[in-house]
Protein backbone atom coordinates (compact mmCIF):
# COMPACT_ATOMS: atom_id res chain seq x y z
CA UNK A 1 -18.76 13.08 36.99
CA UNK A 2 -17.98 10.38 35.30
CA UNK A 3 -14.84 8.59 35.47
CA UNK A 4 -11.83 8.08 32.75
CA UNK A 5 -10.45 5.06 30.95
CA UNK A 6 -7.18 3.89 32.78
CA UNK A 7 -6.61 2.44 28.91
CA UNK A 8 -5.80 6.35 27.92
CA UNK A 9 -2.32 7.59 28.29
CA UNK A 10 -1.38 9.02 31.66
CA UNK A 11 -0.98 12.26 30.76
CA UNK A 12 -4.56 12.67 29.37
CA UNK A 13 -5.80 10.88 32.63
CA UNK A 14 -3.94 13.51 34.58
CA UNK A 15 -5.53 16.51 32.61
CA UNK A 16 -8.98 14.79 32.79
CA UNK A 17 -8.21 14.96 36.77
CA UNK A 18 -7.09 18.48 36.16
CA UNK A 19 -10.08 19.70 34.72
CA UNK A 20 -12.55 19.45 37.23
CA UNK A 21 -10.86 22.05 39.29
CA UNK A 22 -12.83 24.72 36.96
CA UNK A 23 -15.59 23.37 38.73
CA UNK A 24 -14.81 24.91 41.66
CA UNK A 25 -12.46 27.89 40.26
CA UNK A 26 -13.26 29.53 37.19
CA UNK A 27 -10.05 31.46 37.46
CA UNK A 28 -7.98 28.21 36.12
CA UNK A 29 -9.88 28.88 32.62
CA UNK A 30 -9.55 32.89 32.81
CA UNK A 31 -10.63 33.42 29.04
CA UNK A 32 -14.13 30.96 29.88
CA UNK A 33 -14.32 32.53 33.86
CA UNK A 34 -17.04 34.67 33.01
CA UNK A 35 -20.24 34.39 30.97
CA UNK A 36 -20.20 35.26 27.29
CA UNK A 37 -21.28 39.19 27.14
CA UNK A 38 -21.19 39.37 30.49
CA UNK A 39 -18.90 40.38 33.50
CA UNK A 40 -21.13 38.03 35.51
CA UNK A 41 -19.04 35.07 36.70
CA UNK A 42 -20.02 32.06 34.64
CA UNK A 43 -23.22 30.03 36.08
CA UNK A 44 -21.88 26.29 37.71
CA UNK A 45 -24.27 24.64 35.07
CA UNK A 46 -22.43 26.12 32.32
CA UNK A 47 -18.84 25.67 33.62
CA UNK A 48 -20.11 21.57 34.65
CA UNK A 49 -21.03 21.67 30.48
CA UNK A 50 -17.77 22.68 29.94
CA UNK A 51 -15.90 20.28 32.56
CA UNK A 52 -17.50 17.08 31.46
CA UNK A 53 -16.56 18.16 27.87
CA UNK A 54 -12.79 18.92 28.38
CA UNK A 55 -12.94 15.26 30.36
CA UNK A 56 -14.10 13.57 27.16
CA UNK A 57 -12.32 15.59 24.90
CA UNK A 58 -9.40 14.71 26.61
CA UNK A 59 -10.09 10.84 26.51
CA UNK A 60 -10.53 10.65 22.97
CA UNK A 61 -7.16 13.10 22.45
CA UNK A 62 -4.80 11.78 19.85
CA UNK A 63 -1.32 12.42 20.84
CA UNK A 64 0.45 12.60 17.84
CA UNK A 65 -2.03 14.80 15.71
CA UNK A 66 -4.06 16.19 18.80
CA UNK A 67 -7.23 15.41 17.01
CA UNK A 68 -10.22 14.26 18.44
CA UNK A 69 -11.78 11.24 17.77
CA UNK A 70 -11.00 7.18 17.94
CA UNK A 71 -9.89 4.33 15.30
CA UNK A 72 -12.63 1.86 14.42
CA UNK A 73 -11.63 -1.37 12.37
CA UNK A 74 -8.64 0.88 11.58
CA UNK A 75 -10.41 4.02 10.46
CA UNK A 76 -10.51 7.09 12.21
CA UNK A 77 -13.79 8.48 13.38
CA UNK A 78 -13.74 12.04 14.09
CA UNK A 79 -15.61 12.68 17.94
CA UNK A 80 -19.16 13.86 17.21
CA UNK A 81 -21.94 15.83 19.05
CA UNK A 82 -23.85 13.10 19.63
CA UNK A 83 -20.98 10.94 21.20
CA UNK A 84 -19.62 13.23 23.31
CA UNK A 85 -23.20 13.53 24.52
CA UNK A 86 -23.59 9.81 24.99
CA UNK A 87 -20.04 10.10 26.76
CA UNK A 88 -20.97 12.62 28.85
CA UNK A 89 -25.21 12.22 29.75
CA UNK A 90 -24.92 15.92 28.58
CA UNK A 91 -27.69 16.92 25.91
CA UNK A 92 -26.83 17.19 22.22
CA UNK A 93 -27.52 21.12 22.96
CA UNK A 94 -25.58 21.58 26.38
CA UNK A 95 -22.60 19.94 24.39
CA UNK A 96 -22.93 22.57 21.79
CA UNK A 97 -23.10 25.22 23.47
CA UNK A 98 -19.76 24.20 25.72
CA UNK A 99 -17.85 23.54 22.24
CA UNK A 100 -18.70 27.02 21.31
CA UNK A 101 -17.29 28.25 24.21
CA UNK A 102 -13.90 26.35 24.16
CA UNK A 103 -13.68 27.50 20.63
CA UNK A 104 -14.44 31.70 21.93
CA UNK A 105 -11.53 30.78 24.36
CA UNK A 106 -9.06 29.21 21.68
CA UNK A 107 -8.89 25.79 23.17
CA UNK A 108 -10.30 23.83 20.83
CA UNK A 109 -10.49 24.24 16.83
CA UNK A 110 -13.50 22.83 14.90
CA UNK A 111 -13.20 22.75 11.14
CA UNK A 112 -16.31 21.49 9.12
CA UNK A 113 -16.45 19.09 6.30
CA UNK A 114 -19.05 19.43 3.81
CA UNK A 115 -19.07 17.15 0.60
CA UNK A 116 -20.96 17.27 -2.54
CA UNK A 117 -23.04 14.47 -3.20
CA UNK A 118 -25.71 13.33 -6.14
CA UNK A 119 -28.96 11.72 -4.67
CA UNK A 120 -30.97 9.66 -6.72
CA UNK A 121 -32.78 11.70 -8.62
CA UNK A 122 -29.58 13.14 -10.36
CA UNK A 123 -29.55 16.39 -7.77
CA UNK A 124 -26.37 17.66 -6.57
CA UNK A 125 -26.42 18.20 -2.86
CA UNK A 126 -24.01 19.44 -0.30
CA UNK A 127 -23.87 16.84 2.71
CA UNK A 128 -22.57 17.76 6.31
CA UNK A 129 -20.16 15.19 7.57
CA UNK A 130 -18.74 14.91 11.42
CA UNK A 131 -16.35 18.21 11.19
CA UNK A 132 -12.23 17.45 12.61
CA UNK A 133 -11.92 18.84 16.03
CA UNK A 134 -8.28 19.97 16.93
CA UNK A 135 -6.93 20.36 20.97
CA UNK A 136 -4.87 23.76 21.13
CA UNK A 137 -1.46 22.98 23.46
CA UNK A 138 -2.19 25.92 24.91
CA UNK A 139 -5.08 24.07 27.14
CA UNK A 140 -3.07 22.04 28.81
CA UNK A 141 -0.32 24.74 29.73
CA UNK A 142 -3.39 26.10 31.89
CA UNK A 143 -3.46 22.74 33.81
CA UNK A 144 0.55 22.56 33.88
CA UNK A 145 0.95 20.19 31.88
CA UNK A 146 2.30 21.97 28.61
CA UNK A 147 6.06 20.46 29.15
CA UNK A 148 4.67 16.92 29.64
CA UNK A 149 2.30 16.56 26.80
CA UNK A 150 4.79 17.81 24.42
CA UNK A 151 7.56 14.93 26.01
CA UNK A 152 4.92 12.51 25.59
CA UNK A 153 3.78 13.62 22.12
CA UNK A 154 7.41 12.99 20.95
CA UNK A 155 7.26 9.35 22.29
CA UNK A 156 4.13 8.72 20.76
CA UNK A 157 5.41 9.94 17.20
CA UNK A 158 8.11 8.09 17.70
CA UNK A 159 6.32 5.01 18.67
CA UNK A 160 3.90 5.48 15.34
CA UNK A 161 7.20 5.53 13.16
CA UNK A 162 7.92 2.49 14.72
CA UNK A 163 4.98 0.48 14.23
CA UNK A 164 5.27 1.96 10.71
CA UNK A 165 8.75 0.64 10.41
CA UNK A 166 7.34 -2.83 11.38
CA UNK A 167 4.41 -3.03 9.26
CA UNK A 168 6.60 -2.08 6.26
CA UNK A 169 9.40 -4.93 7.14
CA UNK A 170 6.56 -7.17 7.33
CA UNK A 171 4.78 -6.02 4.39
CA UNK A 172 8.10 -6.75 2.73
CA UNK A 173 8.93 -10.01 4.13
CA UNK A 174 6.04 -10.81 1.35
CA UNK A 175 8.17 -9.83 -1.60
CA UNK A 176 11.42 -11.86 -0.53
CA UNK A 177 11.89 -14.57 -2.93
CA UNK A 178 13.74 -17.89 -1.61
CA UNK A 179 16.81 -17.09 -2.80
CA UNK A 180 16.79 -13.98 -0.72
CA UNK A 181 15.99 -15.40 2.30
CA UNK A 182 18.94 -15.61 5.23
CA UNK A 183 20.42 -12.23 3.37
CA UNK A 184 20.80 -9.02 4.63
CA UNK A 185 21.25 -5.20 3.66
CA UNK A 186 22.57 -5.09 -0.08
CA UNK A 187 22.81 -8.62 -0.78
CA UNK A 188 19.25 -9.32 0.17
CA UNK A 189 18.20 -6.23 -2.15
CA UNK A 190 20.48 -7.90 -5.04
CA UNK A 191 19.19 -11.05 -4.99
CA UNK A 192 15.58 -9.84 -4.53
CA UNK A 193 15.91 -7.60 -7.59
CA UNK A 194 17.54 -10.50 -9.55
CA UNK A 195 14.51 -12.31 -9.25
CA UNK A 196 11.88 -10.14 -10.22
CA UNK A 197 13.86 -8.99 -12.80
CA UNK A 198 13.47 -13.09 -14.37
CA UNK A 199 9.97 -12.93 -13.34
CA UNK A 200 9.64 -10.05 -15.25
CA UNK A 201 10.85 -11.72 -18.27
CA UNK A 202 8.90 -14.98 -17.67
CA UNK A 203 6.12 -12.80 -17.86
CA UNK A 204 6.91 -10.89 -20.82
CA UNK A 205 7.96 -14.36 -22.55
CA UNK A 206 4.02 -15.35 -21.56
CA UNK A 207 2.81 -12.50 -22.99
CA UNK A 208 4.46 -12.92 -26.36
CA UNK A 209 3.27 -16.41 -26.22
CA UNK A 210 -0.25 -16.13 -25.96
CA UNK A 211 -0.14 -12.98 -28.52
CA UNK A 212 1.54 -15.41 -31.33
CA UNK A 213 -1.23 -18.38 -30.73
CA UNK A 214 -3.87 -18.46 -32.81
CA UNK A 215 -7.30 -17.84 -30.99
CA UNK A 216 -9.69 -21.44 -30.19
CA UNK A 217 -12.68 -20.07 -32.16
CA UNK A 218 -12.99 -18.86 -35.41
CA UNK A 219 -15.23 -16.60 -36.59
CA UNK A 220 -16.96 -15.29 -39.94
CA UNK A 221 -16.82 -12.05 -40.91
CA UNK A 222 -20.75 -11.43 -39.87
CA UNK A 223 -19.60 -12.24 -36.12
CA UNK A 224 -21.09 -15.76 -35.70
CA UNK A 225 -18.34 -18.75 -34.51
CA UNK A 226 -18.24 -22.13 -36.33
């Protein structure tokens, strides 16, 4: 097995910790306990497939959307095959397989993207792209943890409306003019709209300007300055 990010929230580390009791007792999964068509109980390589792929799945859980995947330079990146196979030493195929069974049981939702696209010989074509993978709450409710993910889902949206909050009061620290600065509330908005407002006409007193001058080169009719 290998082992979680301490970075992750605590809550995710606990149901990474969680999940390896399936392991060892298929009954904590009862929709994956036993094989698909089958009343055989389901094989240890299978439910290991399934184990190491709940772990990652789990690491890479967004709290506030429950999506799967990571920010990169900003930009989400939905979790792909390929990485959770990296992730996990698990084959491409073994990884498949396991996401098809989480998504038989209802854990996890996989919606595809597809996108049309024209190549360079003027062809339309339909391109595959990583498809959004969505963590039911019902998942963690097996593990006992349904009352603390949804506490700590509420902190995290409220910490995300936060940062938003921030990054907008800085964004608009940008737009105070001089005059506005050292005011608060109403008078700040005021004397912030007072200003633009004579910027506004500076420009428009610009524009009029340059419209009335006459232009630098003249021209004949055919096109050709002198």
């Amino acid at each position: 097995m290998y082992e979680v990010s301490s970075a992750i929230p605590k809550v995710l580390q606990e149901f990474c910790s969680r999940v390896e009791r399936f392991n060892f007792d298929r009954h904590c999964l009862s929709p994956l306990r036993l094989a698909k068509n089958s009343k055989r109980l389901r094989r240890s390589e299978s439910a290991e497939s399934i184990t190491l792929v709940l772990k990652c799945i789990g690491k890479y859980t967004d709290l506030v959307t429950f999506k799967v995947g990571y920010y990169h330079r900003n930009r989400w990146i939905n979790l792909s095959y390929k990485k959770i196979a990296r992730v996990t030493g698990l084959s491409v195929s073994r990884v498949q397989r396991a996401m098809s069974e989480l998504q038989r049981g209802g854990f996890i939702g996989v919606h595809e993207i597809r996108e049309k696209v024209i190549n360079q010989h003027g062809h339309e074509m339909i391109i595959s792209k990583t498809a959004i993978k969505n963590v039911n709450l019902g998942l963690f409710a097996y593990f006992g943890l349904a009352s603390i993910i949804e506490r700590e889902r509420k902190k995290a949206v409220k910490r995300l409306r936060q940062r938003e909050e921030q990054d907008r009061a800085e964004a608009a620290k940008e737009y105070i003019p001089d005059c506005a600065k050292g005011l608060k509330g109403f008078a700040q908005a005021k004397a912030t709209m007072q200003a633009l407002k004579y910027q506004m006409k500076q420009q428009a007193k610009q524009a009029r300007k340059a419209a009335s001058e006459p232009p630098d080169i003249f021209e004949w009719d055919d096109g050709i300055p002198y």
